[in-house]
PDB file of N, CA and C in Angstrom:
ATOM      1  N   UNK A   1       0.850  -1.172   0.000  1.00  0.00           N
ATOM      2  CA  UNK A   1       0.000   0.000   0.000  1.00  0.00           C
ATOM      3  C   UNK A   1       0.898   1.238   0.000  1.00  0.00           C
ATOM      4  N   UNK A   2       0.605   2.660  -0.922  1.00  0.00           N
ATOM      5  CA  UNK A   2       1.461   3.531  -0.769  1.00  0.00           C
ATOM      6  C   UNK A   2       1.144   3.908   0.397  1.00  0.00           C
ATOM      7  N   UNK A   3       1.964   5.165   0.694  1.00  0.00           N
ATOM      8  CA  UNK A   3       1.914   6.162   1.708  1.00  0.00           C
ATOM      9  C   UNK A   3       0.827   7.190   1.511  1.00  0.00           C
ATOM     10  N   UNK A   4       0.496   7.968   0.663  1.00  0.00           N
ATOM     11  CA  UNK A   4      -0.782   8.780   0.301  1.00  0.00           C
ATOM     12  C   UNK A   4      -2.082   7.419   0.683  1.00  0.00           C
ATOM     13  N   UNK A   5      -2.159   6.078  -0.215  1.00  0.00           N
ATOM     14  CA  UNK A   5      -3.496   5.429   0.800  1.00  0.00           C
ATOM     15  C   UNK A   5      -3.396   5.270   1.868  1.00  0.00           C
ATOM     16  N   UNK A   6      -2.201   4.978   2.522  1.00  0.00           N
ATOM     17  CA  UNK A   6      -2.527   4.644   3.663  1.00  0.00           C
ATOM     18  C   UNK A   6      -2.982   6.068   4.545  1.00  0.00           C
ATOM     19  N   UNK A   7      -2.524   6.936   4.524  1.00  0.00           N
ATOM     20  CA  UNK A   7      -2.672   8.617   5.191  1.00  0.00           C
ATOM     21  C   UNK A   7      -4.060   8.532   4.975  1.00  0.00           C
ATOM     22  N   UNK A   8      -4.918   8.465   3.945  1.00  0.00           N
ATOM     23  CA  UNK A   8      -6.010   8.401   3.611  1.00  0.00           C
ATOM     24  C   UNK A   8      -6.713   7.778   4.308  1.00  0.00           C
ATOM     25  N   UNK A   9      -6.465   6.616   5.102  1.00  0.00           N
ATOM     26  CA  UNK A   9      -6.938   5.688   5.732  1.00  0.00           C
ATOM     27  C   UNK A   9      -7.101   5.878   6.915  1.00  0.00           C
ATOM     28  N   UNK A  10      -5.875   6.221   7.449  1.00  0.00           N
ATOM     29  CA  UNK A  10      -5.262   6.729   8.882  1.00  0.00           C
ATOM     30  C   UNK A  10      -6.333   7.676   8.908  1.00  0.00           C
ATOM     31  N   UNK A  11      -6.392   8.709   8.202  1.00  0.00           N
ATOM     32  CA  UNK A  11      -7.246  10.179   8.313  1.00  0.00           C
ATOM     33  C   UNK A  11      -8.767   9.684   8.615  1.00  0.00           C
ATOM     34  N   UNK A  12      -9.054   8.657   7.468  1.00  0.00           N
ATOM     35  CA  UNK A  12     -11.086   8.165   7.760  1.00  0.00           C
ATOM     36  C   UNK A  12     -11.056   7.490   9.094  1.00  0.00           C
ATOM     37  N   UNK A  13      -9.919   6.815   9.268  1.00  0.00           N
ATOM     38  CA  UNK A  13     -10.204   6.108  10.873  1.00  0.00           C
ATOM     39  C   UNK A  13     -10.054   7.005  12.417  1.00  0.00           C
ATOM     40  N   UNK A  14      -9.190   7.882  11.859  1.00  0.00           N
ATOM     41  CA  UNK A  14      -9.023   8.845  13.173  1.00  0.00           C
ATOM     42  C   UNK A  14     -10.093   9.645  13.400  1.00  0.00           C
ATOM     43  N   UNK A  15     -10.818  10.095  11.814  1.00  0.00           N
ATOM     44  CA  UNK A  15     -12.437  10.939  12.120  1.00  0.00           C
ATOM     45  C   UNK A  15     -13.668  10.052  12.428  1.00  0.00           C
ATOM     46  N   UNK A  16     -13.608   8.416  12.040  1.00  0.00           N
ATOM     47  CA  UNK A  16     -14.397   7.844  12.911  1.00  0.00           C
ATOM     48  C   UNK A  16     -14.797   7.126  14.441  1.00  0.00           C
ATOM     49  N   UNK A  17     -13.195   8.002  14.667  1.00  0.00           N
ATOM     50  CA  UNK A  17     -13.070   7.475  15.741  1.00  0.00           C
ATOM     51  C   UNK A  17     -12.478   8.603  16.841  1.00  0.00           C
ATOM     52  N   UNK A  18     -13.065   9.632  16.381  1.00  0.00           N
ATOM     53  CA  UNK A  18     -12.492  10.872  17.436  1.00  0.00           C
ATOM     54  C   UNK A  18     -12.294  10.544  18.611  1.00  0.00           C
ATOM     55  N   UNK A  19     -13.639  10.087  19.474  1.00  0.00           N
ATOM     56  CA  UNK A  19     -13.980   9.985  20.823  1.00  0.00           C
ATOM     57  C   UNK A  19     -12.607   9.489  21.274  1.00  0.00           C
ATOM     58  N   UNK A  20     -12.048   8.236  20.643  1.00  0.00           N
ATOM     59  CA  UNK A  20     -11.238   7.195  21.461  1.00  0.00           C
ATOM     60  C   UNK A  20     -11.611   6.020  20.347  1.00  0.00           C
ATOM     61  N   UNK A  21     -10.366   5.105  20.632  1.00  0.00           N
ATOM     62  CA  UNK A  21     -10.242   3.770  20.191  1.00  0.00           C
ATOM     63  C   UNK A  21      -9.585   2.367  20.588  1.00  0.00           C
ATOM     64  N   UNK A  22     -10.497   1.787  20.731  1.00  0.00           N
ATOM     65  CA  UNK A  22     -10.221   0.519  21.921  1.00  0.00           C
ATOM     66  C   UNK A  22      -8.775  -0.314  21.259  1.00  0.00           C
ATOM     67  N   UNK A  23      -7.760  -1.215  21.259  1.00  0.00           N
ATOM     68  CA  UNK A  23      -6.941  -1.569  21.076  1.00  0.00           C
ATOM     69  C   UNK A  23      -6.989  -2.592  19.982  1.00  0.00           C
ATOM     70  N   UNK A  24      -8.643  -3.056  20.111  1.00  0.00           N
ATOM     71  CA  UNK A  24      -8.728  -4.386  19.266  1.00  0.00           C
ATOM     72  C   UNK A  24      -8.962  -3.208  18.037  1.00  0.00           C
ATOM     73  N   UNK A  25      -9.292  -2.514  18.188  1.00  0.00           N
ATOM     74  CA  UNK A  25      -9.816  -1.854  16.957  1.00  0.00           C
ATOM     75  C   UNK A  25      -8.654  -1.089  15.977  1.00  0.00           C
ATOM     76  N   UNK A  26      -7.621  -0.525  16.733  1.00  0.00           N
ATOM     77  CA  UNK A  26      -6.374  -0.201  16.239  1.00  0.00           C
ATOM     78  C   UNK A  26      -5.626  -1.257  15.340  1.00  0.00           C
ATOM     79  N   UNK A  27      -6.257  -2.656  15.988  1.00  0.00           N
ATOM     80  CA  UNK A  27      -5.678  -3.962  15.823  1.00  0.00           C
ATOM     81  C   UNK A  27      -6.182  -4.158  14.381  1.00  0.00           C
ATOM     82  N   UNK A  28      -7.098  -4.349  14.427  1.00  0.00           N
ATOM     83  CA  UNK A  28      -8.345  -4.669  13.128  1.00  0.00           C
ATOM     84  C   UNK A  28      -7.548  -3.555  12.140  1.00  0.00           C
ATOM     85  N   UNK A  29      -7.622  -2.475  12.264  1.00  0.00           N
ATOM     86  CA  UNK A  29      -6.941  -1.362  11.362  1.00  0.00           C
ATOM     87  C   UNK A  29      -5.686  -2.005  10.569  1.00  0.00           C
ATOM     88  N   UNK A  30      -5.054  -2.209  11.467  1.00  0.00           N
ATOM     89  CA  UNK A  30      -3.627  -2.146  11.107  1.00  0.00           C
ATOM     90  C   UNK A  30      -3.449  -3.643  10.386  1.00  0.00           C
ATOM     91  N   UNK A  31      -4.307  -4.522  10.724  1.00  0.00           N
ATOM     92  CA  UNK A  31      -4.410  -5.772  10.078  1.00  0.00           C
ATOM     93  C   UNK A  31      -5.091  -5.531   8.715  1.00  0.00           C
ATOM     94  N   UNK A  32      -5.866  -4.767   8.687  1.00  0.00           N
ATOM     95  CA  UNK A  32      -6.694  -4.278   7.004  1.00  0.00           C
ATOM     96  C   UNK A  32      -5.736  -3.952   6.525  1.00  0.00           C
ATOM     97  N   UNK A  33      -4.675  -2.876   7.098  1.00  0.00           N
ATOM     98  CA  UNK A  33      -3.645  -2.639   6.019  1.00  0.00           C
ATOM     99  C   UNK A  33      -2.472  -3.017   5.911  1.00  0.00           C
ATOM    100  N   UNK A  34      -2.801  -4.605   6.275  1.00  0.00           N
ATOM    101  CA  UNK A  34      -1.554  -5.445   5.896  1.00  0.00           C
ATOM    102  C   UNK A  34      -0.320  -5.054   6.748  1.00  0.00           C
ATOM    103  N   UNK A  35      -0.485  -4.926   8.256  1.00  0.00           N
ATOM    104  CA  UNK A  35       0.780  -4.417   8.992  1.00  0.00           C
ATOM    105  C   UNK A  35       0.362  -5.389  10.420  1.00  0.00           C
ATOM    106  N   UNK A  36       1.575  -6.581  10.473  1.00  0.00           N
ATOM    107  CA  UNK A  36       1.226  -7.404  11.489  1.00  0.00           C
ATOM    108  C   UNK A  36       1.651  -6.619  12.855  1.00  0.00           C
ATOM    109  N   UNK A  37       0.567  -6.655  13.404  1.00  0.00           N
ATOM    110  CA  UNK A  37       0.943  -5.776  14.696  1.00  0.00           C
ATOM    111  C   UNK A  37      -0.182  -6.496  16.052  1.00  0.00           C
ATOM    112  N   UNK A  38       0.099  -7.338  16.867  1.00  0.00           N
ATOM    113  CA  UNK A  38      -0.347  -7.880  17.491  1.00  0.00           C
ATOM    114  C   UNK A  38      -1.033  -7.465  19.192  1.00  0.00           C
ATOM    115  N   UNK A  39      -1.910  -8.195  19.534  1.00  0.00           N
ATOM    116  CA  UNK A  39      -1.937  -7.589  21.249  1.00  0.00           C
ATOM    117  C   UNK A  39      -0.901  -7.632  21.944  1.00  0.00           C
ATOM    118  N   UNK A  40      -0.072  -8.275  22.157  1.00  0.00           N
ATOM    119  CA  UNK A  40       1.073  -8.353  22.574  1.00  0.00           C
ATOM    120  C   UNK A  40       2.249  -7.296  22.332  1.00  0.00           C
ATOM    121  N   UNK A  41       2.363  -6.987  21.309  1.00  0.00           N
ATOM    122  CA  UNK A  41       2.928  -6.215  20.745  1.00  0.00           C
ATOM    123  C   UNK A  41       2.155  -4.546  21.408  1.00  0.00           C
ATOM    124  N   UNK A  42       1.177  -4.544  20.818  1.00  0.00           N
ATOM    125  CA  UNK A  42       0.492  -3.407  21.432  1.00  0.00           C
ATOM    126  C   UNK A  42       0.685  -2.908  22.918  1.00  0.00           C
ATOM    127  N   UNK A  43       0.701  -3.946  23.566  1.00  0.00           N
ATOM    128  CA  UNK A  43       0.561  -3.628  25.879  1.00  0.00           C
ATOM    129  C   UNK A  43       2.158  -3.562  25.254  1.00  0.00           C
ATOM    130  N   UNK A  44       3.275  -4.151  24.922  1.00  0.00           N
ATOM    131  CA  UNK A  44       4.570  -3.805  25.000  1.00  0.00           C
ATOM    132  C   UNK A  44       4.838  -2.367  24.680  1.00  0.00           C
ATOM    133  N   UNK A  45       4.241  -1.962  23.624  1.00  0.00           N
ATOM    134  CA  UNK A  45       4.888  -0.450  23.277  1.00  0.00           C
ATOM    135  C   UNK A  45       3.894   0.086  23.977  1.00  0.00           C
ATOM    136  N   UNK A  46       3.180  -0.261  24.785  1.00  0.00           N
ATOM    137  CA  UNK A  46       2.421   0.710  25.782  1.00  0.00           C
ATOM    138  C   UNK A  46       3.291   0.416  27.031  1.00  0.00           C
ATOM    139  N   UNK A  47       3.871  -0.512  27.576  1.00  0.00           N
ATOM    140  CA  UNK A  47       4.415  -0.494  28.363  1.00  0.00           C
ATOM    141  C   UNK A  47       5.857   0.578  28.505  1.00  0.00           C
ATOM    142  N   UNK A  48       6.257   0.192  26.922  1.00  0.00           N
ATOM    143  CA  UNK A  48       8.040   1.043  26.761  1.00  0.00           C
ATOM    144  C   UNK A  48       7.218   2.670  26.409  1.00  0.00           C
ATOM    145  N   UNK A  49       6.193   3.437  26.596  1.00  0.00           N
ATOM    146  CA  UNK A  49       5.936   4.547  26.410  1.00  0.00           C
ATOM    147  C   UNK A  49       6.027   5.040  24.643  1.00  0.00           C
ATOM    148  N   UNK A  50       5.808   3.918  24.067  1.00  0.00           N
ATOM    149  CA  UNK A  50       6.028   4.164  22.658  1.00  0.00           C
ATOM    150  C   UNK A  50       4.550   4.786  22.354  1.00  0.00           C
ATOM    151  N   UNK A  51       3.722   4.012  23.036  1.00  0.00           N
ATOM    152  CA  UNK A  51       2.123   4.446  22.882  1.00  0.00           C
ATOM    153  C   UNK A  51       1.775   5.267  23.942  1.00  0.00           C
ATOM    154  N   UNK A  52       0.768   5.829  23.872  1.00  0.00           N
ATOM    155  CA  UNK A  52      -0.016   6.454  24.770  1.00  0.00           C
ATOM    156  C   UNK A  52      -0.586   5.204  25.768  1.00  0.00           C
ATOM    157  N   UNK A  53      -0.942   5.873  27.252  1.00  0.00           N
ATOM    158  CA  UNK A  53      -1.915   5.032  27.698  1.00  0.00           C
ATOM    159  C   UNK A  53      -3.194   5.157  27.545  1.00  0.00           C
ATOM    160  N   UNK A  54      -4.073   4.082  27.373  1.00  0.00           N
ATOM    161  CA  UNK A  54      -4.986   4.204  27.847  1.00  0.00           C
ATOM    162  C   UNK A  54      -6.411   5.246  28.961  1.00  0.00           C
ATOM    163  N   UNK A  55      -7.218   5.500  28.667  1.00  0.00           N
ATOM    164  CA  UNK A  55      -8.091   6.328  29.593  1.00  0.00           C
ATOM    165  C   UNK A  55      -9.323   5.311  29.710  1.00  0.00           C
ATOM    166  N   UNK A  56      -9.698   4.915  31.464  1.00  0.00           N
ATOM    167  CA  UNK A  56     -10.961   4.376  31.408  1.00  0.00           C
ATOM    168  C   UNK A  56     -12.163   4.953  31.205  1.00  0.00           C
ATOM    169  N   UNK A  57     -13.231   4.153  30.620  1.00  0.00           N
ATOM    170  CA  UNK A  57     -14.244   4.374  30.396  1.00  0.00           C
ATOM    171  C   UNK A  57     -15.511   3.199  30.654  1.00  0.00           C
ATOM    172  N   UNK A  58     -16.370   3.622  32.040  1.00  0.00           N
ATOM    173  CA  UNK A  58     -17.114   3.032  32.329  1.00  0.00           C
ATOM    174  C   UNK A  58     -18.399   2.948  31.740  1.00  0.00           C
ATOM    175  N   UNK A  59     -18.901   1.320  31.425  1.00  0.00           N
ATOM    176  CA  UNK A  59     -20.470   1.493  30.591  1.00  0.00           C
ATOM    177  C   UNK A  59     -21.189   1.973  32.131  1.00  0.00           C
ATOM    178  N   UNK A  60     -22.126   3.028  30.922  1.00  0.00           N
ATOM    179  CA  UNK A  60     -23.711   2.936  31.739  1.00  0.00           C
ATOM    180  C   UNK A  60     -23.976   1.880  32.661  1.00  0.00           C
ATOM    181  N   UNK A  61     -24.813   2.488  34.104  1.00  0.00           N
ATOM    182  CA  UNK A  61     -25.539   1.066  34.431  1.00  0.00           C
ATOM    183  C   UNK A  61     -24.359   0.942  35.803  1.00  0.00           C
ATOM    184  N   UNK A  62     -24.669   0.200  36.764  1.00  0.00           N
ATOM    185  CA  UNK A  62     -24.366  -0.282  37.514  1.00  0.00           C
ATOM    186  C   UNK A  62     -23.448  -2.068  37.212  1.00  0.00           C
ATOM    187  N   UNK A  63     -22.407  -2.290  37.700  1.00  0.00           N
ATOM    188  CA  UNK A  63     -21.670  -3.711  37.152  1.00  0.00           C
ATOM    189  C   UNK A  63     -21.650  -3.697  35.986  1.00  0.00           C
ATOM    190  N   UNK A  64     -21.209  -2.668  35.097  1.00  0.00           N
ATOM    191  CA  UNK A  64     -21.168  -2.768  33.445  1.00  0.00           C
ATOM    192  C   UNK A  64     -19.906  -2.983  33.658  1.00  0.00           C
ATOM    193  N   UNK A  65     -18.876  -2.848  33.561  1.00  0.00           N
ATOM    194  CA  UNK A  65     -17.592  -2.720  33.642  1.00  0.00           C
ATOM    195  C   UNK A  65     -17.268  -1.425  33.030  1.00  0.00           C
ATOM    196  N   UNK A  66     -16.001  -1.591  32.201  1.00  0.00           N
ATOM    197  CA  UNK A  66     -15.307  -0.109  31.821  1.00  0.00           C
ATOM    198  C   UNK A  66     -14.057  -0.955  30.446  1.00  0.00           C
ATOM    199  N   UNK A  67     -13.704  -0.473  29.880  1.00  0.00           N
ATOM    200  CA  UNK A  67     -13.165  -0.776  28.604  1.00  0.00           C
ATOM    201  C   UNK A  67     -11.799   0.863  28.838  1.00  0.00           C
ATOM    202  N   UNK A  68     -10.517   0.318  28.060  1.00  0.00           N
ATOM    203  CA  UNK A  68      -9.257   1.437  28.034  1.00  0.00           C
ATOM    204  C   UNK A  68      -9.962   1.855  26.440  1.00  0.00           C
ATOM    205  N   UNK A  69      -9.519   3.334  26.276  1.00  0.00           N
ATOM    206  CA  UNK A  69      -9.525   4.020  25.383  1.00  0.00           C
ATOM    207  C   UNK A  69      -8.705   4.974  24.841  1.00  0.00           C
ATOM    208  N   UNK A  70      -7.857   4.546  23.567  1.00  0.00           N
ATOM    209  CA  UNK A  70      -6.886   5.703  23.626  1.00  0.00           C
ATOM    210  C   UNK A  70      -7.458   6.448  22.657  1.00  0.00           C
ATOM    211  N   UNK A  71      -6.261   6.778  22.468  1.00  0.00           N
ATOM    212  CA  UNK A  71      -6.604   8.512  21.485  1.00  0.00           C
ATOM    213  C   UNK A  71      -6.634   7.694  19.966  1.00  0.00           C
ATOM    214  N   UNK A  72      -7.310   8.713  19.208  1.00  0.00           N
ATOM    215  CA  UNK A  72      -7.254   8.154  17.548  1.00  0.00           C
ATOM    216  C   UNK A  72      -5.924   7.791  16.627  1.00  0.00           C
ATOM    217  N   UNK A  73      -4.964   8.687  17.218  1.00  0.00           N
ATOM    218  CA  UNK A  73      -3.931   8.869  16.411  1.00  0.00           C
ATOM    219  C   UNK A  73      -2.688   7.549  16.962  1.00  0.00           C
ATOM    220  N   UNK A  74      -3.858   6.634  17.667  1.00  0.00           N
ATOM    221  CA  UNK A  74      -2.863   5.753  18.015  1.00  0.00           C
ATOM    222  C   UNK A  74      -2.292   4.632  17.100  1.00  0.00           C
ATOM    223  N   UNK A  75      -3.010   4.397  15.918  1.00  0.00           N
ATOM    224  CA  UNK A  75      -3.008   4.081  14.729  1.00  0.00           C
ATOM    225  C   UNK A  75      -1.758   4.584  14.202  1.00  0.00           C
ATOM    226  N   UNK A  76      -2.176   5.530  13.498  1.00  0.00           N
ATOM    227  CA  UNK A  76      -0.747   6.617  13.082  1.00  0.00           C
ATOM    228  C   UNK A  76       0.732   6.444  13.973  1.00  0.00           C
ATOM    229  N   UNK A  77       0.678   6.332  15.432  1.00  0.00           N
ATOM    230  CA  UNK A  77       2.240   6.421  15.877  1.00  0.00           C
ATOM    231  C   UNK A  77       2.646   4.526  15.479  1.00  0.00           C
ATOM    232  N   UNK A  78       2.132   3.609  15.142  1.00  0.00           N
ATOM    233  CA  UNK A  78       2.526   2.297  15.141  1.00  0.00           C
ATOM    234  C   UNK A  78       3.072   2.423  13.403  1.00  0.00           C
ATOM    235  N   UNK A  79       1.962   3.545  13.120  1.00  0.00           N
ATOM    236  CA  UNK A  79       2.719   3.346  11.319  1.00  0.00           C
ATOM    237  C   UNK A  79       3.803   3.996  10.999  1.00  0.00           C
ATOM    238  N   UNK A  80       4.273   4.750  11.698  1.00  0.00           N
ATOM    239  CA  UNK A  80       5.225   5.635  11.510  1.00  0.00           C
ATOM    240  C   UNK A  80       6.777   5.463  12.301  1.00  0.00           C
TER     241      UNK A  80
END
């Protein structure tokens, strides 16, 4: 994939995903565009500060739990 599609890509996923974006979903991304990048891989460069952390976010409701959410552009720092 060039660099102009992929930017293109990066750009539609970061505006559908302003709010925040869960890890599997960064995951799914980066697997569409053919870039093996694993969970494992992911908590590591979150661990070495390569990534951002995480921000919780609790569901509605009482005993919903809560899910990590990073920023959009977390996509973008793994491609670059």
């Amino acid at each position: 994939m060039n660099d102009a599609m992929l930017e293109k890509h990066l750009e539609q996923f970061e505006t559908e995903h302003a709010s925040g974006v869960t890890s599997a979903e960064v995951i799914a991304f980066l697997k569409r565009q053919e870039i093996r990048f694993t969970e494992a891989t992911f908590r590591k460069y979150v661990q070495l500060g390569l990534l951002p952390r995480s921000r919780r976010v609790g569901a509605k409701g009482k005993h919903q739990g809560s899910w990590g959410l990073y920023p959009s552009w977390t996509a973008r720092q793994v491609t670059t």
